[in-house]
Structures are given as structure tokens and as C-alpha cells.
C-alpha atoms as a PDB file:
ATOM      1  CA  UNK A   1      22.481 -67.969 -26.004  1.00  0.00           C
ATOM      2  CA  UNK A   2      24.017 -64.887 -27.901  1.00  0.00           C
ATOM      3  CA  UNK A   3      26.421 -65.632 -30.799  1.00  0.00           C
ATOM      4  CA  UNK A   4      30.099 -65.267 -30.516  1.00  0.00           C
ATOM      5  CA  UNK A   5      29.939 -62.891 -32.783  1.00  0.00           C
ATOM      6  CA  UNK A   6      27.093 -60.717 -30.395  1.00  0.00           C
ATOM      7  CA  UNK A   7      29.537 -61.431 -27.707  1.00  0.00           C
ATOM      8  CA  UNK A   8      32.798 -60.039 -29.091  1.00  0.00           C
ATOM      9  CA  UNK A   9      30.235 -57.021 -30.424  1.00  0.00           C
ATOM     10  CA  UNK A  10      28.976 -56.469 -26.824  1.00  0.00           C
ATOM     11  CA  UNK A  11      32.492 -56.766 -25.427  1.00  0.00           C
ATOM     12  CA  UNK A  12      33.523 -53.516 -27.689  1.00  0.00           C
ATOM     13  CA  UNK A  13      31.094 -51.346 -25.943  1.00  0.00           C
ATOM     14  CA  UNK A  14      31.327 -52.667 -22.430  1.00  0.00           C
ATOM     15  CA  UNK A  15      33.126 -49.899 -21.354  1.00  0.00           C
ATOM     16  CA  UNK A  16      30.703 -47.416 -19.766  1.00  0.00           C
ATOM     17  CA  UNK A  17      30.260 -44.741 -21.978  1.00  0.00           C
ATOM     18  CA  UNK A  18      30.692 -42.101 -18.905  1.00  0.00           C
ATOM     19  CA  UNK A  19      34.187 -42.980 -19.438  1.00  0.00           C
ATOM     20  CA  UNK A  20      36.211 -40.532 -21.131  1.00  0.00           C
ATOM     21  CA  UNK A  21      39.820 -41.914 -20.615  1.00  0.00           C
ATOM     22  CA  UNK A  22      39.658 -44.551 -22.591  1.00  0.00           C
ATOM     23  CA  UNK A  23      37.087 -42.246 -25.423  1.00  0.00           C
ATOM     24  CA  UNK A  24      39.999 -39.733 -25.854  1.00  0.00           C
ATOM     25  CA  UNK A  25      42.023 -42.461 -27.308  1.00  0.00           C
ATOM     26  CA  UNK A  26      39.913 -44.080 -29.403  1.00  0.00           C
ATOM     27  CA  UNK A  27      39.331 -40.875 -32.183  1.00  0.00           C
ATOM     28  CA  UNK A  28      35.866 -40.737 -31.724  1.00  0.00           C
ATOM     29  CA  UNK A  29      34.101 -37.468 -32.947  1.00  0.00           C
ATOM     30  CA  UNK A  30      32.474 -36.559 -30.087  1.00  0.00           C
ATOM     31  CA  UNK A  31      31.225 -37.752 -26.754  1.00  0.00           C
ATOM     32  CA  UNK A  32      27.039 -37.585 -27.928  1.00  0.00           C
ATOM     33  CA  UNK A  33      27.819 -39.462 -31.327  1.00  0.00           C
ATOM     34  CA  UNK A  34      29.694 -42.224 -28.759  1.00  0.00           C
ATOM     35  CA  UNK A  35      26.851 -42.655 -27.312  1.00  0.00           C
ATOM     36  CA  UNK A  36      24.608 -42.658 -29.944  1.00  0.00           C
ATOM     37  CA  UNK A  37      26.614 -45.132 -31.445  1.00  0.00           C
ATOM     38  CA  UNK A  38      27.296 -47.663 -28.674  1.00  0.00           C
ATOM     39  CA  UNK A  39      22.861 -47.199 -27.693  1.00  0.00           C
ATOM     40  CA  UNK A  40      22.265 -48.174 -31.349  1.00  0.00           C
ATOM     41  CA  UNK A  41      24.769 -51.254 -31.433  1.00  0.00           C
ATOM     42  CA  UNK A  42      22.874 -52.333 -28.146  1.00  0.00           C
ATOM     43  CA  UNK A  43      19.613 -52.222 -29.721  1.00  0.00           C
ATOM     44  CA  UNK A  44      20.817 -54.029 -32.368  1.00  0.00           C
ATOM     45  CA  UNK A  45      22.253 -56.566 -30.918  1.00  0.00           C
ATOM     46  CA  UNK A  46      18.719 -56.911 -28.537  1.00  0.00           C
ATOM     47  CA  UNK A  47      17.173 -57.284 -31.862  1.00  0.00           C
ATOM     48  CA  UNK A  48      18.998 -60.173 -33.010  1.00  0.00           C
ATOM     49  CA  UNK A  49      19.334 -62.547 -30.351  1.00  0.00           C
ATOM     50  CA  UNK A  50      16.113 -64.755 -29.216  1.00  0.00           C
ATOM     51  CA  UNK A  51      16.986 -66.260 -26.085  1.00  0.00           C
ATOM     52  CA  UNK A  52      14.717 -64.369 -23.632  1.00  0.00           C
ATOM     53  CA  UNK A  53      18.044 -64.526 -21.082  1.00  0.00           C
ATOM     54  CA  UNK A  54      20.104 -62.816 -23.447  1.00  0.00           C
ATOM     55  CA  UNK A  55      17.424 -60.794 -24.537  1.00  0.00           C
ATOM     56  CA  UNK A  56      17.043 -59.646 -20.964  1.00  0.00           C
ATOM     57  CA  UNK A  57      20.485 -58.813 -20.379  1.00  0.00           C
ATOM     58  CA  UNK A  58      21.011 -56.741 -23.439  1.00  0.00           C
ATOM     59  CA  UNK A  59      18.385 -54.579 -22.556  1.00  0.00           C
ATOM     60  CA  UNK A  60      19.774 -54.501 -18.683  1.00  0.00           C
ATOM     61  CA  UNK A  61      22.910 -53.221 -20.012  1.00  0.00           C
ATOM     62  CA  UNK A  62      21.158 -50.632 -22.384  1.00  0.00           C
ATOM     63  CA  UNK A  63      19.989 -49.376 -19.465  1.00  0.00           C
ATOM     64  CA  UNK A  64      23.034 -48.972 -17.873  1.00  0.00           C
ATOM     65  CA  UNK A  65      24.769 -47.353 -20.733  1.00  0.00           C
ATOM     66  CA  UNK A  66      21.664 -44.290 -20.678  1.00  0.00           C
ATOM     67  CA  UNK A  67      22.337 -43.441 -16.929  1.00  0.00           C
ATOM     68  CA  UNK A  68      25.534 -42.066 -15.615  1.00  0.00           C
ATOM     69  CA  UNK A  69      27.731 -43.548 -12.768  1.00  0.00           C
ATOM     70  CA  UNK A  70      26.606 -43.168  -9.538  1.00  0.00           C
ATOM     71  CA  UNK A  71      28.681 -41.400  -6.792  1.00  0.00           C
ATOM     72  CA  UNK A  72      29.647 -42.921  -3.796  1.00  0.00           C
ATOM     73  CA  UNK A  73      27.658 -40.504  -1.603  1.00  0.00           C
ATOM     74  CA  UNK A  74      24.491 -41.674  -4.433  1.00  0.00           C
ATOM     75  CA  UNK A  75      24.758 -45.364  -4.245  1.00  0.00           C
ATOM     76  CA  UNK A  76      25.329 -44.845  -0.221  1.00  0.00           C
ATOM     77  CA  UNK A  77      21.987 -43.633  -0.292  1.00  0.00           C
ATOM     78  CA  UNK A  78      20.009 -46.018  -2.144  1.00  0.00           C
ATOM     79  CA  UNK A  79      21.169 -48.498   0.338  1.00  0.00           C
ATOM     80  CA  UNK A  80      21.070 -46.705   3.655  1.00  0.00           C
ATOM     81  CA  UNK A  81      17.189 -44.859   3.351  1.00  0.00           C
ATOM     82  CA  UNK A  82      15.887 -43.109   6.660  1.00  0.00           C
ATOM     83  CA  UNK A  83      14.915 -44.492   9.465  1.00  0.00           C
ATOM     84  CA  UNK A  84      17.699 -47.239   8.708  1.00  0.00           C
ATOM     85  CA  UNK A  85      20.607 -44.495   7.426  1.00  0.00           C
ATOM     86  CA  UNK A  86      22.957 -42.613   9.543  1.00  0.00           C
ATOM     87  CA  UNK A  87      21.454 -41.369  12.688  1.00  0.00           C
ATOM     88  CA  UNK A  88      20.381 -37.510  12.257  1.00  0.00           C
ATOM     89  CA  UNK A  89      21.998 -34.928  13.760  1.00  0.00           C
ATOM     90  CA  UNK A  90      20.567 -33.322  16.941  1.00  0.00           C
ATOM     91  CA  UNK A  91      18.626 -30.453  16.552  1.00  0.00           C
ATOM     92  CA  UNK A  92      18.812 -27.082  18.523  1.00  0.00           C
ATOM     93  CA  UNK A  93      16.637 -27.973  20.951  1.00  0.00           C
ATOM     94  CA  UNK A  94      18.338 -30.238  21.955  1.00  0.00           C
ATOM     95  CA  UNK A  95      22.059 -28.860  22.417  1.00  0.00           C
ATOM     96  CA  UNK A  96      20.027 -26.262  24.578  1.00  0.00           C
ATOM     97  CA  UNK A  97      18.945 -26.417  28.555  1.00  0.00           C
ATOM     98  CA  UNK A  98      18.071 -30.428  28.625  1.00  0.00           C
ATOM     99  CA  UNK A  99      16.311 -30.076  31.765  1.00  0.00           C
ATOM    100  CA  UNK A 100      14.244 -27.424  30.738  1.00  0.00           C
ATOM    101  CA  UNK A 101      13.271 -29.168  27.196  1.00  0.00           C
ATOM    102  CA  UNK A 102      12.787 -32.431  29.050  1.00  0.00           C
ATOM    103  CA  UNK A 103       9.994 -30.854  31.040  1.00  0.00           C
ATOM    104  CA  UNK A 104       8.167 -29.015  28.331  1.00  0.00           C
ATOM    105  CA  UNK A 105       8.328 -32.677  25.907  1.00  0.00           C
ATOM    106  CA  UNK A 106       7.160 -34.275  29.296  1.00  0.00           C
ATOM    107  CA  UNK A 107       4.119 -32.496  30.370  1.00  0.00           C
ATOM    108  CA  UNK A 108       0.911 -34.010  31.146  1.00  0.00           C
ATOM    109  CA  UNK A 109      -1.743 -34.315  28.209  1.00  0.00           C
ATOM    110  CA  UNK A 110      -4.646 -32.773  30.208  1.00  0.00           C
ATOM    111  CA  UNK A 111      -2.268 -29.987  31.237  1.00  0.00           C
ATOM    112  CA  UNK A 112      -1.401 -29.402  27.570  1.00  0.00           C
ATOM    113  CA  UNK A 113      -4.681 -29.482  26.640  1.00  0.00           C
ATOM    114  CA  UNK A 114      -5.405 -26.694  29.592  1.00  0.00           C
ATOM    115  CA  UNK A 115      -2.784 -24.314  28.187  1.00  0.00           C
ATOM    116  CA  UNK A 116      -4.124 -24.967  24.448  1.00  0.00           C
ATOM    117  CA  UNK A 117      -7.777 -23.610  25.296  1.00  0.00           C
ATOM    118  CA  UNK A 118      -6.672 -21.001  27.750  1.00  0.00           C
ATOM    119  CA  UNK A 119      -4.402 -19.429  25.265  1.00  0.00           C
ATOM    120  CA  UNK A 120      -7.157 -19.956  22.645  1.00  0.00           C
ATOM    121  CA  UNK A 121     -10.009 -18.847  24.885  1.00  0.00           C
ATOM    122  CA  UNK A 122      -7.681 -15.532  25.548  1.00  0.00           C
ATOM    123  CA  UNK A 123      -7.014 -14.744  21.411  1.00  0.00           C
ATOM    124  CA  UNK A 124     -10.299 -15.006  20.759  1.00  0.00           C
ATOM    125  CA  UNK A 125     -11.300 -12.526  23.328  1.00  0.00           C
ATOM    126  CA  UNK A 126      -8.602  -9.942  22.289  1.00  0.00           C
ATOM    127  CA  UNK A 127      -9.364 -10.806  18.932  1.00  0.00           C
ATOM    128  CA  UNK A 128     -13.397  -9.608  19.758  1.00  0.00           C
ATOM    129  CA  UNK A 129     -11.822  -6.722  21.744  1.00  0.00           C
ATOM    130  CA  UNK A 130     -10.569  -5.552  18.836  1.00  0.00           C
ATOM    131  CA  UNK A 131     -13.212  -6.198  16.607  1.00  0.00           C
ATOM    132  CA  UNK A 132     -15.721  -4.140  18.810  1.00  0.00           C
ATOM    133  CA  UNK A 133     -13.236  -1.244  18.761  1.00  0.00           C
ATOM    134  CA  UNK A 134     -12.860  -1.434  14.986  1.00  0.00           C
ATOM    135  CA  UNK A 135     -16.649  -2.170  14.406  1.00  0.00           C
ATOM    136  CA  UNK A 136     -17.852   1.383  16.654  1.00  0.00           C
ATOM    137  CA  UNK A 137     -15.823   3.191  14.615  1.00  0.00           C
ATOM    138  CA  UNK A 138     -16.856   1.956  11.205  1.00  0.00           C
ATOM    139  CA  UNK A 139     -20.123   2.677  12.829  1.00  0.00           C
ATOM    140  CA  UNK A 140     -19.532   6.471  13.482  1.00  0.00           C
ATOM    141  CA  UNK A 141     -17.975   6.338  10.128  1.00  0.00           C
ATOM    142  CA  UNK A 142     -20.812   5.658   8.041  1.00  0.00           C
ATOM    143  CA  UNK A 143     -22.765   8.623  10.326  1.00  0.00           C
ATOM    144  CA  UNK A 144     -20.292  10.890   8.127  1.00  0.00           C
ATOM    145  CA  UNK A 145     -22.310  11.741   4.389  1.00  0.00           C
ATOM    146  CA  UNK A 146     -20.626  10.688   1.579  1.00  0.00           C
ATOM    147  CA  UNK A 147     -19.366  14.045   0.326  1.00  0.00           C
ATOM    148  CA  UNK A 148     -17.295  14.797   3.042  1.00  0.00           C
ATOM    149  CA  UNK A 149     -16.015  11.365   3.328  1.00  0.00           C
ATOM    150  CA  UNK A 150     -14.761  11.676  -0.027  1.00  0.00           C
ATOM    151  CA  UNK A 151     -13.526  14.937   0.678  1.00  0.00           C
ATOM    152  CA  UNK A 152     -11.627  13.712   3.510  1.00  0.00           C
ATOM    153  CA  UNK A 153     -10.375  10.838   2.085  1.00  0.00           C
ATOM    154  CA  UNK A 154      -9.050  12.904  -1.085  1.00  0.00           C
ATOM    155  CA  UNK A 155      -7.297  15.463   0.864  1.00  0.00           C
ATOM    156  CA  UNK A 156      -6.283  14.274   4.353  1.00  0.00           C
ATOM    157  CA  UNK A 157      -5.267  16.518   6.788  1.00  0.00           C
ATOM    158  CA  UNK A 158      -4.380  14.498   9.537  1.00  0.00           C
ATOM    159  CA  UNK A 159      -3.082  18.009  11.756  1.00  0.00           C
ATOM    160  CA  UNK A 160      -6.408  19.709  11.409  1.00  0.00           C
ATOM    161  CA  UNK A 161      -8.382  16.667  11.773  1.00  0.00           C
ATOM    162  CA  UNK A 162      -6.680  16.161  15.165  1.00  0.00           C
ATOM    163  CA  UNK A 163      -7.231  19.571  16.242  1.00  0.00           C
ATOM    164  CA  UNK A 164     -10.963  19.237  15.962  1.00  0.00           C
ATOM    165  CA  UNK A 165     -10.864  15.593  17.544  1.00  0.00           C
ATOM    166  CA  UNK A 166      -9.579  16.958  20.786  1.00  0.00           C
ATOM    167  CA  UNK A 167     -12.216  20.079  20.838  1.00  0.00           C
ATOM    168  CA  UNK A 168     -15.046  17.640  19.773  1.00  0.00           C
ATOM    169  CA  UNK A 169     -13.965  14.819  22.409  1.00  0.00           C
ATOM    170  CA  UNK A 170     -12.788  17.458  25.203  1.00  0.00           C
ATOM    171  CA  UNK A 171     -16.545  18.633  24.965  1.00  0.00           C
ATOM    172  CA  UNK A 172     -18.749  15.397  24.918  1.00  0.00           C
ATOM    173  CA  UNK A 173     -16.225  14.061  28.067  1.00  0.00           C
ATOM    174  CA  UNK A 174     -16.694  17.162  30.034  1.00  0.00           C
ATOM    175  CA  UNK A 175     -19.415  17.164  32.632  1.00  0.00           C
ATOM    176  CA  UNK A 176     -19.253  20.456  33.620  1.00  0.00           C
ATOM    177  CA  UNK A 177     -22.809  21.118  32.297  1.00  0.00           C
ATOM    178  CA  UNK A 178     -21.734  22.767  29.289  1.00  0.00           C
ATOM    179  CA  UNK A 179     -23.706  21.853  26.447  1.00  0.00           C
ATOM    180  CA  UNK A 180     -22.524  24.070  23.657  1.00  0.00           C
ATOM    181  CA  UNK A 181     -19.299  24.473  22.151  1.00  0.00           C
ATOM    182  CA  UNK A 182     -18.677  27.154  19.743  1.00  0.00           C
ATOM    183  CA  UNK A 183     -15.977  27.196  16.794  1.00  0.00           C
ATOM    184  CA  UNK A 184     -15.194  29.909  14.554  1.00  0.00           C
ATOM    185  CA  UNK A 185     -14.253  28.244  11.705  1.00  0.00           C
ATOM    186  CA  UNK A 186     -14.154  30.458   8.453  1.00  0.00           C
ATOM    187  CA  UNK A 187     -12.438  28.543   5.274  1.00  0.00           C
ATOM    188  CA  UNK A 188     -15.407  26.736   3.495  1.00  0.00           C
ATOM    189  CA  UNK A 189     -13.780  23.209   3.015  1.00  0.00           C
ATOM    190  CA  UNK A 190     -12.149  23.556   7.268  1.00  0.00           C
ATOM    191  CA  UNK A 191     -15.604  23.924   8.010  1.00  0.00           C
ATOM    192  CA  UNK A 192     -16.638  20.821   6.033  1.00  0.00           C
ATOM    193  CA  UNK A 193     -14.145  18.668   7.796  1.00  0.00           C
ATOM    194  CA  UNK A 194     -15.305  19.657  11.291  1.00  0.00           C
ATOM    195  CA  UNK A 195     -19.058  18.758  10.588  1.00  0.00           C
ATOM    196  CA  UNK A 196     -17.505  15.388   9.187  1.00  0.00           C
ATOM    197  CA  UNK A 197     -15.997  15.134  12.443  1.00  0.00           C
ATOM    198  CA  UNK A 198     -18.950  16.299  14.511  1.00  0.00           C
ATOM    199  CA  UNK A 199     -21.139  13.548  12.611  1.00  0.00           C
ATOM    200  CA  UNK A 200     -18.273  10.824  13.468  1.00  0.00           C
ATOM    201  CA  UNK A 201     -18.814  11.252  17.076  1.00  0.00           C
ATOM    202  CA  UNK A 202     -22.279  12.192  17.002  1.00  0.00           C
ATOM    203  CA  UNK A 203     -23.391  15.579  17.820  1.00  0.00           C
ATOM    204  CA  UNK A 204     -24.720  17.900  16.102  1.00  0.00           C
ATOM    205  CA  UNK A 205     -23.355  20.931  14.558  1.00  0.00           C
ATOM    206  CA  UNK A 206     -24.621  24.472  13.325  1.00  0.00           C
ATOM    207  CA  UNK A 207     -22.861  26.866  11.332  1.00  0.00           C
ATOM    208  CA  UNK A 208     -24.775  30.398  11.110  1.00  0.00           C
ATOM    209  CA  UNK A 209     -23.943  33.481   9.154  1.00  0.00           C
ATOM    210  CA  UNK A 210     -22.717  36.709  10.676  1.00  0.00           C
ATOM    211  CA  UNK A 211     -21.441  40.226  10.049  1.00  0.00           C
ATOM    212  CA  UNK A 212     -18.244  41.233  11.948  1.00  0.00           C
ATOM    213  CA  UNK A 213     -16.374  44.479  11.585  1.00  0.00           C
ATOM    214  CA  UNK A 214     -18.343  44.923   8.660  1.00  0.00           C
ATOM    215  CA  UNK A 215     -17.442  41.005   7.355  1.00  0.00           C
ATOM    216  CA  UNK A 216     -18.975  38.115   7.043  1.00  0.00           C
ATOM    217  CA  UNK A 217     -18.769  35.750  10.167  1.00  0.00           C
ATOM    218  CA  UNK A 218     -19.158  31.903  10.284  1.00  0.00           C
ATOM    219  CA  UNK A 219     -20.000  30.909  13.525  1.00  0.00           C
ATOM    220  CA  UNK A 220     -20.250  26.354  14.297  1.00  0.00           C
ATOM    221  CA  UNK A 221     -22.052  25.645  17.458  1.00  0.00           C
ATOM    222  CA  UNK A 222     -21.849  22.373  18.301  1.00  0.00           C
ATOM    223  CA  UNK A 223     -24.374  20.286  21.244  1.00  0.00           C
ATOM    224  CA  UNK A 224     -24.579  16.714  21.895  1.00  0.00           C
ATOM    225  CA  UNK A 225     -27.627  14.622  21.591  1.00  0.00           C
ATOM    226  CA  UNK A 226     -29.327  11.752  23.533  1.00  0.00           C
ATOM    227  CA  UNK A 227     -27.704   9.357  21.957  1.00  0.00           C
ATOM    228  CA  UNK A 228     -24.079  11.150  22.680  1.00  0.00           C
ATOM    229  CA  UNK A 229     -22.338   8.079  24.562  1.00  0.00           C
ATOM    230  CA  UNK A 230     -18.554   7.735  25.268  1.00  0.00           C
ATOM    231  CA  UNK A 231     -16.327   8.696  22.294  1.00  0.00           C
ATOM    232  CA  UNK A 232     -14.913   6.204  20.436  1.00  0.00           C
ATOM    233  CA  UNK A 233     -11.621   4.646  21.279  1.00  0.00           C
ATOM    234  CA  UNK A 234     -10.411   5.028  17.516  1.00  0.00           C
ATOM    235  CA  UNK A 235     -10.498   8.410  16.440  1.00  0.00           C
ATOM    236  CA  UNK A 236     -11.192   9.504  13.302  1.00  0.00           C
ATOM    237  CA  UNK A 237      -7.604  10.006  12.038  1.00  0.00           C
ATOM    238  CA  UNK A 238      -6.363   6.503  13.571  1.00  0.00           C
ATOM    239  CA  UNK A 239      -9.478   5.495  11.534  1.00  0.00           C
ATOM    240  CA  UNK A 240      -8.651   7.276   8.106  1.00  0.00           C
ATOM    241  CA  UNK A 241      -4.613   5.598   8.778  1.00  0.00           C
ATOM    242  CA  UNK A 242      -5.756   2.073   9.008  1.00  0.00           C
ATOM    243  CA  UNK A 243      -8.089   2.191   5.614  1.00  0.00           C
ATOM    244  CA  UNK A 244      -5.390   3.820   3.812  1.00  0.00           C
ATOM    245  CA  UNK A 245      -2.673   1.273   4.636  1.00  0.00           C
ATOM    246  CA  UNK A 246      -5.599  -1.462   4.172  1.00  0.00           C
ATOM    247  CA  UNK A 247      -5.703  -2.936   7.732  1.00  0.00           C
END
């Protein structure tokens, strides 16, 4: 049993020390040497005693003194944990169309499981759709040499390139018979971009050297080959669009 003496002690402190009415009359210095105080008066009174009971309930209330009081809305929920609390409030679904909800929660498994792979089955085949689109025209992409890949890459002219898309695909789409399709293209680096376009959607392309009105003439004649199939749903520009926003 603790000593009178440990009892009176105790008794001083047994205020909690969260307690600041009865602090502000007492002419203590400060709230943190109050508490320092009344921790080390604990621990020395836990020291001192020897019955293990005692000891046990010193250091219970030491305990106490280190934590603050709980609030009511706190110590409610230590008590009342989920599932066994208050009962949630309902959720959006809910305060919407019952009868509509009701069916969806409701349907049958093997139905579910129907809808599941059908919408999966139909992803995945956009998803390769895609894929095929995206992997032709990497395709006629890597047709182009390196030099004028870089060169349209570093200065991309998205208006000119266009302009030579829809001469390049009116011509391999026409079956009129016409096999040649001549361009008179004269600026050096113009001329560069329209064989890079010519090698994207495979066919060939000439340029030969001319004298007009007493000038030189450049003169591109462009033909298809054997392996000339259906142009490519992503032209070159989409192409150049989607690599430089990273998609």
C-alpha cells in the first residue's frame, strides 16, 4: 500500500494537467514546466512505493497525465467502432431511381459475366484496330531516310506537308490509268519534304534537271510500284502530331 504521505503527494497532482482553470491560480510559470513537474513527482512517487498494486496504478495515472482529454465525439468513437457505430449514411446511389439501381445490383451472375467479356472482347478489338492503324504508319515511317526525317521533324510544316499528302494520295487512289504524276517543285528543302512524303506512302519519285526560259527547271515525277497498296489511314502529318505530343 502507498504511504500517507505518497497519498496526500498524489492527491496534489490529481488534477489533470489539461486543466488550466485551476493552473492560472496556482502561479505556476508556465503550462510545459507544470507538466514537467507533476510527470516527475509521478515517477517519483512510482519509484518509491513497492506494492506491485500501487506500483501499477501510479504508472496508470502517469499515463493519463501524458495524454490529453478526450472529446466527447473521441471517446464516442472508441466505443461505437464500425459495423457496430451509427448506421452510415446512404450513398447517391441510392437517393437515385430505386427501381432502376435495384435491377442493375440484382442481375444474374452469368449475365454479368456475359456483359464483362463482351465489353472486354470489344476493347480489345478497338484496342488492335488501333494498333494496326498506328503500326502501318510507323511502318511507312521508317520507309522515310533518316535525313529527311530529321529534317522534317526539325522544321515542320504541317501546310505544305498536307498539300503534298492530298496530291500523293489523290494519285495512288485514282484508277483512271494514270501512272505518273508530275510536280514542279523548285525550293531545294520543298523538294526534300515531298520525296519524304513519296517514300511514306511508297512510290517512287524522280526529280530531273531542266532549262526553262533560259533557267534551271526541277521537274518530280512520281509512279507507284507493285507494292503501292491502299494509303494509309494516318497520314503523315496526323503521324508527325501524335510523336510530338508523345501519344
Amino acid at each position: 500500500m502507498a504511504s500517507a504521505d505518497l497519498l496526500r503527494r498524489e492527491e496534489e497532482f490529481y488534477s489533470s494537467l489539461f486543466d488550466s482553470a485551476k493552473d492560472a491560480g496556482d502561479g505556476v510559470k508556465s503550462r510545459s514546466q507544470l507538466i514537467e513537474r507533476k510527470i516527475e513527482a509521478l515517477e517519483d512517487m512510482a519509484t518509491k512505493v513497492s506494492n506491485r498494486r500501487s506500483r501499477r496504478w501510479l504508472n496508470d495515472r502517469l499515463l493519463i497525465e501524458l495524454v490529453p482529454r478526450l472529446h466527447v465525439e473521441e471517446i464516442k468513437g472508441l466505443f461505437a467502432p464500425p459495423p457496430w457505430g451509427e448506421e452510415l449514411p446512404l450513398s447517391a446511389f441510392c437517393r437515385t431511381s430505386v427501381g432502376e439501381w435495384d435491377a442493375f445490383r440484382s442481375i444474374d451472375m452469368d449475365v454479368e459475366a456475359r456483359l464483362v467479356q463482351h465489353m472486354k472482347r470489344s476493347t480489345e478489338r478497338q484496342k488492335k484496330h488501333v494498333d494496326k492503324d498506328e503500326l502501318i504508319a510507323l511502318d511507312a515511317w521508317r520507309r522515310i531516310d533518316r535525313q529527311t526525317r530529321e529534317a522534317m521533324k526539325r522544321n515542320f510544316l504541317p501546310d505544305l506537308l498536307e498539300i503534298y499528302e492530298e496530291r500523293v494520295r489523290a494519285f495512288i487512289e485514282d484508277t483512271s490509268g494514270n501512272d505518273v504524276l508530275v510536280l514542279n517543285v523548285q525550293d531545294p528543302f520543298q523538294r526534300l519534304l515531298l520525296h519524304g512524303v513519296c517514300e511514306f506512302y511508297n512510290v517512287t519519285s524522280t526529280t530531273m534537271s531542266s532549262v526553262k526560259d533560259g533557267k534551271p527547271w526541277k521537274t518530280t515525277t512520281v509512279k507507284k510500284r507493285l507494292g503501292t497498296g491502299v494509303p494509309s489511314k494516318i497520314t503523315l502529318v496526323s503521324f508527325l502530331r501524335m510523336k510530338k505530343n508523345g501519344s
